[in-house]
C-alpha atoms as a PDB file:
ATOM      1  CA  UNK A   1      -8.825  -0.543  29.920  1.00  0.00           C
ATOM      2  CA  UNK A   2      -9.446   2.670  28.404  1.00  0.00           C
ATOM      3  CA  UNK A   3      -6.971   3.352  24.862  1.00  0.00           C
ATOM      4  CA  UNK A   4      -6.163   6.292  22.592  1.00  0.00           C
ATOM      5  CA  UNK A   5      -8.228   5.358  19.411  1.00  0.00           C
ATOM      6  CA  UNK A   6      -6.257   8.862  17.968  1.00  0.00           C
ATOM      7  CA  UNK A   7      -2.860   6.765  17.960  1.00  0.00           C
ATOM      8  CA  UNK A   8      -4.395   3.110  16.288  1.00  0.00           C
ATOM      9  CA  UNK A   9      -4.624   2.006  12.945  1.00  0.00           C
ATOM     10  CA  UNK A  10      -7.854   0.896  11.463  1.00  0.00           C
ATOM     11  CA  UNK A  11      -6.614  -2.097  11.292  1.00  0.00           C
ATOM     12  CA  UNK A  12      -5.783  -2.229  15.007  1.00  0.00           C
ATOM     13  CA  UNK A  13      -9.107  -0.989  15.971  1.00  0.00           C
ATOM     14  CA  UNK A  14     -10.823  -3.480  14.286  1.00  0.00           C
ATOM     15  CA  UNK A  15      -8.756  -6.327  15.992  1.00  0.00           C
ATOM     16  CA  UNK A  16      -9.615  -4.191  19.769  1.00  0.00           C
ATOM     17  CA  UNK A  17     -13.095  -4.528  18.605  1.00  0.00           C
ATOM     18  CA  UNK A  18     -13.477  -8.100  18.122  1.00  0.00           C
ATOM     19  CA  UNK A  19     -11.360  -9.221  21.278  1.00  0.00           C
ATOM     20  CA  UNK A  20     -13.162  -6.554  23.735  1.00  0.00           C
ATOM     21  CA  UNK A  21     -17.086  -8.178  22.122  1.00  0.00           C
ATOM     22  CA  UNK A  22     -15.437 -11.486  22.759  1.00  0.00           C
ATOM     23  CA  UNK A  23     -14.429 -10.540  26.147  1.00  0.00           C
ATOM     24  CA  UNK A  24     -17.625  -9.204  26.560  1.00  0.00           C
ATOM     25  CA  UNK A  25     -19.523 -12.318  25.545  1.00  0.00           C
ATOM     26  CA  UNK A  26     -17.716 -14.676  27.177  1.00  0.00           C
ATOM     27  CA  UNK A  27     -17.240 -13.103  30.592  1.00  0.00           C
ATOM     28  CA  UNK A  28     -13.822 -14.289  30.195  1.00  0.00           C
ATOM     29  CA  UNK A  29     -10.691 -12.439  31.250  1.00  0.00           C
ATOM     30  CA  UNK A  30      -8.082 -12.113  29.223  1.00  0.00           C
ATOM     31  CA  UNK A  31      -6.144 -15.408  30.101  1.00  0.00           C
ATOM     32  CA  UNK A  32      -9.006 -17.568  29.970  1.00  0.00           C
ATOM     33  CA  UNK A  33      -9.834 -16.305  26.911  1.00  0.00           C
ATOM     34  CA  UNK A  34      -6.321 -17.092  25.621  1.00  0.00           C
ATOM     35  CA  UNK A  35      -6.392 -20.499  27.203  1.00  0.00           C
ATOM     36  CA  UNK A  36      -9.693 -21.340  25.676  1.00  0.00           C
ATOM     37  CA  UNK A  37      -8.870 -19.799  21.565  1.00  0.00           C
ATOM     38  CA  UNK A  38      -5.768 -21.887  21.970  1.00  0.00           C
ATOM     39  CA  UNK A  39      -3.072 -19.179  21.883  1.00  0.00           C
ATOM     40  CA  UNK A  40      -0.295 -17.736  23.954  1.00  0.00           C
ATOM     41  CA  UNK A  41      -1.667 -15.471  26.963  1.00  0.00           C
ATOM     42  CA  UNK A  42       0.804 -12.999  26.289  1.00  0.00           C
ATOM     43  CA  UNK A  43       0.020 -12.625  23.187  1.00  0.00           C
ATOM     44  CA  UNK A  44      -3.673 -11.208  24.165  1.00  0.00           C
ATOM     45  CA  UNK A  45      -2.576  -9.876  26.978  1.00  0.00           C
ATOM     46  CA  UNK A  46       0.652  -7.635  25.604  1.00  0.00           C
ATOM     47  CA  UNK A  47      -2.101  -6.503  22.649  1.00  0.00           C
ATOM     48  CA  UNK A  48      -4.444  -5.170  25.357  1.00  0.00           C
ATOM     49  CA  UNK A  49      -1.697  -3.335  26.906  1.00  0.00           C
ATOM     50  CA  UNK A  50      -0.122  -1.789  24.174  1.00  0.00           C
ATOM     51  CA  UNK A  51      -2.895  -2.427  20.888  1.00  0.00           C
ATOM     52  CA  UNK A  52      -0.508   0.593  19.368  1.00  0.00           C
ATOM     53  CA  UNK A  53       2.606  -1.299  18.835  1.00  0.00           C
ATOM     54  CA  UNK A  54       1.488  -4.456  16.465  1.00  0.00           C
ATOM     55  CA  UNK A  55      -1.984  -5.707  15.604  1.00  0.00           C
ATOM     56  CA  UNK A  56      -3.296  -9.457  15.923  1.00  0.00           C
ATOM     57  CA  UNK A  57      -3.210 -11.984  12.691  1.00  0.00           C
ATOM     58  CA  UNK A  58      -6.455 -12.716  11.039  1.00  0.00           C
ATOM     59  CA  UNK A  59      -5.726 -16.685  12.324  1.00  0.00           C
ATOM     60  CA  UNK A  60      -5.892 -15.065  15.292  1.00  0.00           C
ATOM     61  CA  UNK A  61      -8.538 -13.380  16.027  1.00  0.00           C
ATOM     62  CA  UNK A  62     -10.838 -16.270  14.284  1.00  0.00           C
ATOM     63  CA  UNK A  63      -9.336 -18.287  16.919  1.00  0.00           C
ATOM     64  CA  UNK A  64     -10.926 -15.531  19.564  1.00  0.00           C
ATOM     65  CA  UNK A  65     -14.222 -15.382  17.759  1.00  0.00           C
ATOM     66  CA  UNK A  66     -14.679 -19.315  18.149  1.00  0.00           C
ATOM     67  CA  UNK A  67     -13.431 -19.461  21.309  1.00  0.00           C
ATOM     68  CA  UNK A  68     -16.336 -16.886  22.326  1.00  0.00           C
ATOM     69  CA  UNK A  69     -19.215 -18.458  19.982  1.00  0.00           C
ATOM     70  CA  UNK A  70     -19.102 -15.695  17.669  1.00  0.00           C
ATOM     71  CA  UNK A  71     -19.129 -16.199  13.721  1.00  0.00           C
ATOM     72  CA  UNK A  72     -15.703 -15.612  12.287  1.00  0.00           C
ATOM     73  CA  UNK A  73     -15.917 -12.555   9.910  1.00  0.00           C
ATOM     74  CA  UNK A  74     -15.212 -13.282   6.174  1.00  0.00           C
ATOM     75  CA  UNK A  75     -11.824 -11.630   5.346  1.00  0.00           C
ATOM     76  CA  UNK A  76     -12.769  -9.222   2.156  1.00  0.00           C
ATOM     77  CA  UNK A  77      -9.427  -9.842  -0.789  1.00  0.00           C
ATOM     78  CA  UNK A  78      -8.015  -7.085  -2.085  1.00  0.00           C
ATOM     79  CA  UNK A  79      -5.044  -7.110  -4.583  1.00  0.00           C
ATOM     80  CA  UNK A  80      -2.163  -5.153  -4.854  1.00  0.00           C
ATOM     81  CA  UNK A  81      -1.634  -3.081  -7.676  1.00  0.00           C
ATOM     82  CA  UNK A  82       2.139  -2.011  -7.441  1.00  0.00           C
ATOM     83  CA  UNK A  83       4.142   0.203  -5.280  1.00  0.00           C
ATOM     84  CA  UNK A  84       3.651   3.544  -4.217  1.00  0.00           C
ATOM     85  CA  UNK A  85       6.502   6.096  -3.257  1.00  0.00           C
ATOM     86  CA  UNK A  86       6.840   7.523  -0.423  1.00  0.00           C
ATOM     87  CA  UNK A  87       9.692   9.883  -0.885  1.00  0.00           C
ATOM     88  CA  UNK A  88       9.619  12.170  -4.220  1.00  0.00           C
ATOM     89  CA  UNK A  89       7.138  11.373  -7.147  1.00  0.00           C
ATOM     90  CA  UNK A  90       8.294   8.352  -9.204  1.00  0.00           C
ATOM     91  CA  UNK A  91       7.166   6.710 -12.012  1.00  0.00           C
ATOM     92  CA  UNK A  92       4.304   4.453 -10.624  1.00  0.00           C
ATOM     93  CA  UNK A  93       4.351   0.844 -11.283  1.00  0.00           C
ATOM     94  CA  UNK A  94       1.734  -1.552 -11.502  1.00  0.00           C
ATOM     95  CA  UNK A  95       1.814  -5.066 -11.473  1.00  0.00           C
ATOM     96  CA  UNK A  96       0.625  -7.077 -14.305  1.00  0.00           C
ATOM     97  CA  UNK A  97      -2.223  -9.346 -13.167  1.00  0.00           C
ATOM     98  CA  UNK A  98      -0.223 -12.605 -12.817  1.00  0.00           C
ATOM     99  CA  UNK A  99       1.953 -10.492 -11.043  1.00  0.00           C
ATOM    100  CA  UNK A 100      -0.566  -9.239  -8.157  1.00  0.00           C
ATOM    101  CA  UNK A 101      -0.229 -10.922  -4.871  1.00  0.00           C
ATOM    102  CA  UNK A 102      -3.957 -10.457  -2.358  1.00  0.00           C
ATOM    103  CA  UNK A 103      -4.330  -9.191   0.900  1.00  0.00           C
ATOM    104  CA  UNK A 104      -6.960 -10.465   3.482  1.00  0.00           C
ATOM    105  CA  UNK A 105      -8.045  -7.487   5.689  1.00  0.00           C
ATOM    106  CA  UNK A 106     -11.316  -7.393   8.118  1.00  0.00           C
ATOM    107  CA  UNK A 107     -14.018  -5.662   6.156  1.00  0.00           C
ATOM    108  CA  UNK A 108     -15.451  -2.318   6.832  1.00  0.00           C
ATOM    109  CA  UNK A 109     -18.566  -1.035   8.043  1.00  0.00           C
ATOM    110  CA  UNK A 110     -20.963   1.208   6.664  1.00  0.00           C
ATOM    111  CA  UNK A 111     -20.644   2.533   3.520  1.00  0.00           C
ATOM    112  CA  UNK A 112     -17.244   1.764   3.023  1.00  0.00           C
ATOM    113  CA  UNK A 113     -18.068  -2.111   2.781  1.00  0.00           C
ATOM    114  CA  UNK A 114     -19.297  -1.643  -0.704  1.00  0.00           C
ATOM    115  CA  UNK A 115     -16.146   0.696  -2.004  1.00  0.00           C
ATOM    116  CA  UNK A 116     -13.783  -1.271  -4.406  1.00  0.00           C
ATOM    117  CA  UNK A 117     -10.607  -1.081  -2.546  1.00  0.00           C
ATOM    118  CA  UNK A 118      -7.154  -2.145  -3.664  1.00  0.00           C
ATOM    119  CA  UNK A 119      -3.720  -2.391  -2.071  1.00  0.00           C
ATOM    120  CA  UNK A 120      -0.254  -0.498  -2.964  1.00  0.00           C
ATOM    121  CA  UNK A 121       3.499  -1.366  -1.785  1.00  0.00           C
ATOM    122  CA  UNK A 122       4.710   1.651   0.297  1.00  0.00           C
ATOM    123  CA  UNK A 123       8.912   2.342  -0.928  1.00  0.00           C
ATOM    124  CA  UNK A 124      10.490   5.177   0.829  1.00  0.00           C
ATOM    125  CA  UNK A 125      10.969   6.611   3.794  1.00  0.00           C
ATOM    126  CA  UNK A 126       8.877  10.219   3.850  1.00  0.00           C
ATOM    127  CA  UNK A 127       6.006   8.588   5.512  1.00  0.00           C
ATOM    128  CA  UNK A 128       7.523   5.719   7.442  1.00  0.00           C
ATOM    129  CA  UNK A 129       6.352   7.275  11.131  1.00  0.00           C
ATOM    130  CA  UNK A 130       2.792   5.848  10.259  1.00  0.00           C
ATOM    131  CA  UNK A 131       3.654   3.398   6.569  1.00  0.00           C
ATOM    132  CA  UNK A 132       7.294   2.062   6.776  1.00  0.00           C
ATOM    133  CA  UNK A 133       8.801   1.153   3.841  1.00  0.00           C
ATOM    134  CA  UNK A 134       7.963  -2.076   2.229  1.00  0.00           C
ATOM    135  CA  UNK A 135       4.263  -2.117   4.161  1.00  0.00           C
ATOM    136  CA  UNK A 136       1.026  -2.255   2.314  1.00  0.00           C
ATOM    137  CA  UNK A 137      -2.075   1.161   2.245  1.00  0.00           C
ATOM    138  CA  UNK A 138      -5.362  -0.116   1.685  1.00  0.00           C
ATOM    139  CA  UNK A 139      -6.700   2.795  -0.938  1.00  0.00           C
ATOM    140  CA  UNK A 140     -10.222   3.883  -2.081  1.00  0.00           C
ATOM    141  CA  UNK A 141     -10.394   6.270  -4.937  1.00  0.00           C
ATOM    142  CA  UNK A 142     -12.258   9.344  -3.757  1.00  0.00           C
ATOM    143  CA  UNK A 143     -14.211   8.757  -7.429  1.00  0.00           C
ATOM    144  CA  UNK A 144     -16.062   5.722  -5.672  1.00  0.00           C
ATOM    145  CA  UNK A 145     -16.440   7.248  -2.246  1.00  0.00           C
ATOM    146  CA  UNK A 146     -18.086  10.259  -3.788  1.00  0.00           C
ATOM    147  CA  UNK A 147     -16.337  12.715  -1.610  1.00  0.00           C
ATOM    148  CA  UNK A 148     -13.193  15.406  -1.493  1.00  0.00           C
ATOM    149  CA  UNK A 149      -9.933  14.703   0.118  1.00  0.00           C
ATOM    150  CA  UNK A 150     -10.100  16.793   3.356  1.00  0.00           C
ATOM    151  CA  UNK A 151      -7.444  18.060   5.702  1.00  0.00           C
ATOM    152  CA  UNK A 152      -5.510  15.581   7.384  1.00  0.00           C
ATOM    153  CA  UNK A 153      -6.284  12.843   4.643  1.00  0.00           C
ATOM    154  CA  UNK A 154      -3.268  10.129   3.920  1.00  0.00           C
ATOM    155  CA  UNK A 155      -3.537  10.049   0.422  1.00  0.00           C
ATOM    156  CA  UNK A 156      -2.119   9.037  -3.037  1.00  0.00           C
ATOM    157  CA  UNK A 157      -1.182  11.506  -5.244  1.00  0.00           C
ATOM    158  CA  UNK A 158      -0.859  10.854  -9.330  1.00  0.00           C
ATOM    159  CA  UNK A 159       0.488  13.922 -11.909  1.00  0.00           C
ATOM    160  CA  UNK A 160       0.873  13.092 -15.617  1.00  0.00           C
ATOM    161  CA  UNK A 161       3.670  14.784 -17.433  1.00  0.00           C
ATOM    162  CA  UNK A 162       3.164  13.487 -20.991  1.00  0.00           C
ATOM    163  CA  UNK A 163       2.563   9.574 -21.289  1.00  0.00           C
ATOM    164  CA  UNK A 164       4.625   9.317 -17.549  1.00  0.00           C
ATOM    165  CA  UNK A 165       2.124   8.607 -14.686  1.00  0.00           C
ATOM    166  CA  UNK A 166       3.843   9.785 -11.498  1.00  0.00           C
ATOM    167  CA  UNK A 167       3.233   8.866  -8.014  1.00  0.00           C
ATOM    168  CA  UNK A 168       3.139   9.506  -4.891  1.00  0.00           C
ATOM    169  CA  UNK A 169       1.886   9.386  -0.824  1.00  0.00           C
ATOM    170  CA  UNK A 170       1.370  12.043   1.466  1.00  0.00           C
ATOM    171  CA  UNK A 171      -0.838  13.619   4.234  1.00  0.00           C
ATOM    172  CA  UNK A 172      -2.682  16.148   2.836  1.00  0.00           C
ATOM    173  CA  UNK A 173      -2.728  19.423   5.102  1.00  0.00           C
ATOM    174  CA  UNK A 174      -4.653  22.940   3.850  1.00  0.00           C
ATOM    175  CA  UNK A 175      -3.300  25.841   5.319  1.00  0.00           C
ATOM    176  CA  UNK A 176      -5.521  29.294   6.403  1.00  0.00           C
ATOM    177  CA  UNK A 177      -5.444  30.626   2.920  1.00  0.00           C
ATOM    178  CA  UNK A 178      -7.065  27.319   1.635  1.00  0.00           C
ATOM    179  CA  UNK A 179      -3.604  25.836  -0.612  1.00  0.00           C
ATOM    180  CA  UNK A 180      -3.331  22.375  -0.081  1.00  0.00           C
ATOM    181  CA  UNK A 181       0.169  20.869   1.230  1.00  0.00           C
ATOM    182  CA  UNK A 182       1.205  17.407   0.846  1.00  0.00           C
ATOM    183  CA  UNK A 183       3.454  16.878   3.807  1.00  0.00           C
ATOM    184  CA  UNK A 184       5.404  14.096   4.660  1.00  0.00           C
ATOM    185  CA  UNK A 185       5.074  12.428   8.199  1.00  0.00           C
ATOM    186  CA  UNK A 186       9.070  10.885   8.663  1.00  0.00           C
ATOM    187  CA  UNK A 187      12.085  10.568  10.869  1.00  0.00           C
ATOM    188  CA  UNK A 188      14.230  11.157   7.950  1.00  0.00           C
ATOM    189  CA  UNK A 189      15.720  14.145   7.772  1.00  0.00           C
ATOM    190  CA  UNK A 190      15.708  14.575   3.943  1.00  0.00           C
ATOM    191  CA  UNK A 191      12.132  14.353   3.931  1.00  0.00           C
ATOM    192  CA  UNK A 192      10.525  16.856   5.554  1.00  0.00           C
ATOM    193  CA  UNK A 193       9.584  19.444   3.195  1.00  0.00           C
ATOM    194  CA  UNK A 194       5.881  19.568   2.420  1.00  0.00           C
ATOM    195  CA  UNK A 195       5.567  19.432  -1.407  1.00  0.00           C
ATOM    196  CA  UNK A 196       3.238  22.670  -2.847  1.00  0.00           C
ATOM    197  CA  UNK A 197       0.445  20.313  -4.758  1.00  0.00           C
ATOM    198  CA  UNK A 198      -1.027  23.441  -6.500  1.00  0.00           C
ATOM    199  CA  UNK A 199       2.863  24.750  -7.997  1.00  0.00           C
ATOM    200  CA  UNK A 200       4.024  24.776 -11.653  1.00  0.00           C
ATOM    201  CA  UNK A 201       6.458  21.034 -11.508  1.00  0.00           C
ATOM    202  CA  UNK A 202       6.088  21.362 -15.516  1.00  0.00           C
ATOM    203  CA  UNK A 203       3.416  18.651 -15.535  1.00  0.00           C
ATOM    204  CA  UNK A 204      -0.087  18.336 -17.300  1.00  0.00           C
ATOM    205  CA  UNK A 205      -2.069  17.137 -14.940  1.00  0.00           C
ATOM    206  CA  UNK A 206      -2.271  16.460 -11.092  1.00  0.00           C
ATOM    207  CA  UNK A 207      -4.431  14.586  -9.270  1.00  0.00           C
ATOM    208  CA  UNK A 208      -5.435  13.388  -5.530  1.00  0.00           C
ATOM    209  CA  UNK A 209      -6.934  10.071  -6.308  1.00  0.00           C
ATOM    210  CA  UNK A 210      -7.229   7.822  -3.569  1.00  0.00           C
ATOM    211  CA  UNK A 211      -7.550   7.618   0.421  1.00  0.00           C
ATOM    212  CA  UNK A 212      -5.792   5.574   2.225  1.00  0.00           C
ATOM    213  CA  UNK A 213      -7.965   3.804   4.621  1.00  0.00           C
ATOM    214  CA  UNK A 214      -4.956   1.502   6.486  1.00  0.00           C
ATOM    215  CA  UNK A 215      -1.871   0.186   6.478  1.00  0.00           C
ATOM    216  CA  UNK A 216      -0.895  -3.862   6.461  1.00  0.00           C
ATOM    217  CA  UNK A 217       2.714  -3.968   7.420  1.00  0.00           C
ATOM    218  CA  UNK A 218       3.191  -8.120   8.231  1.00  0.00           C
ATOM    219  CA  UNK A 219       2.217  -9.115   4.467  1.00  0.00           C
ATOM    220  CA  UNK A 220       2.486 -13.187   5.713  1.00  0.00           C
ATOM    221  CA  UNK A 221      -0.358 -12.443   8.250  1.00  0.00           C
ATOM    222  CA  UNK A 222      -2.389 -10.967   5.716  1.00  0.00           C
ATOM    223  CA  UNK A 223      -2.184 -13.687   2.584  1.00  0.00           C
END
């Protein structure tokens, strides 16, 4: 069954990946599969349909990797550090360390499976086409992937007007004369203004410092 990879998460992906090499192992179909990890059929089978429109729970897909014979993959923790807007810069806010709650995501491969990653709150409604508000970005600071944000990138924007960290995240977009745009991706009407990164706001200092590598939006799925 042949999918638009464009249109899914990384998250999703990564849960496509592990039932299509334990359908591939097993010979099963679908059902059997299913039958045999000890969950519903339809919850395997609406996923392969439509792998767009929710992912499958980490319990879950262990479940599928027994079933099949194949070693479970060791969820990597990764905390959240506050919230992140996604509207109009805000004060940021981070969480004290009792305070932090941890995700449980599939790890990377590659490179990325040595990058310190670390999770942020989504509020607002500018980018809530691909992060709704009150779901979760997994983030990488471009300082420990040793690269530049690029056209296209979801990332998380900080500017510094005194002692006042702001925050906020966009998709990044350069236009033909090279000025990046951070443009909001919403079906809110009152956000969808790109915001000129480059313009005088009055600030000292601002900063693209992290991708965001996927989103988490069922938290309880995740803990």
């Amino acid at each position: 069954m042949k999918i638009d990879k464009a249109k899914l998460t990384s998250e999703q992906l990564k849960a496509r990946e592990i039932v299509d090499e334990a359908l591939k192992v097993t010979g099963y179909s679908p059902s059997k599969l299913a039958l045999e990890a000890g969950i519903a059929k339809t919850t395997l089978t609406r996923f392969l349909k439509n792998p767009g429109s929710k992912t499958l729970t980490l319990p879950i897909l262990s479940k599928i990797q027994k079933a099949a014979g194949i070693e479970p993959v060791e969820p990597v923790k990764v905390e959240v550090m506050g919230t992140v807007q996604a509207g109009n810069f805000v004060e940021a806010s981070q969480l004290r360390p009792s305070e932090r709650k941890t995700l449980r995501i599939m790890p990377f491969k590659g490179s990325l499976a040595k990058i310190p990653l670390y999770a942020l709150q989504v509020a607002g409604e500018s980018m809530n086409r691909i992060t709704p508000n009150g779901s979760y970005v997994i983030c990488a600071r471009f300082y420990d992937l040793q690269t530049e944000p690029k056209d296209g990138n979801i990332v998380v924007v900080h500017r510094r007007r005194h002692d006042l960290v702001e925050a906020t995240c966009k998709i990044l977009k350069i236009d033909e004369d090279g000025r990046p745009w951070l443009h909001p991706y919403s079906t809110a009407t009152d956000h969808q203004d790109p915001i000129d990164y480059l313009a005088d706001h009055g600030v000292d200092e601002v900063e693209i410092v992290s991708l965001v590598l996927m989103k988490v939006e069922d938290f309880s799925s995740h803990l």
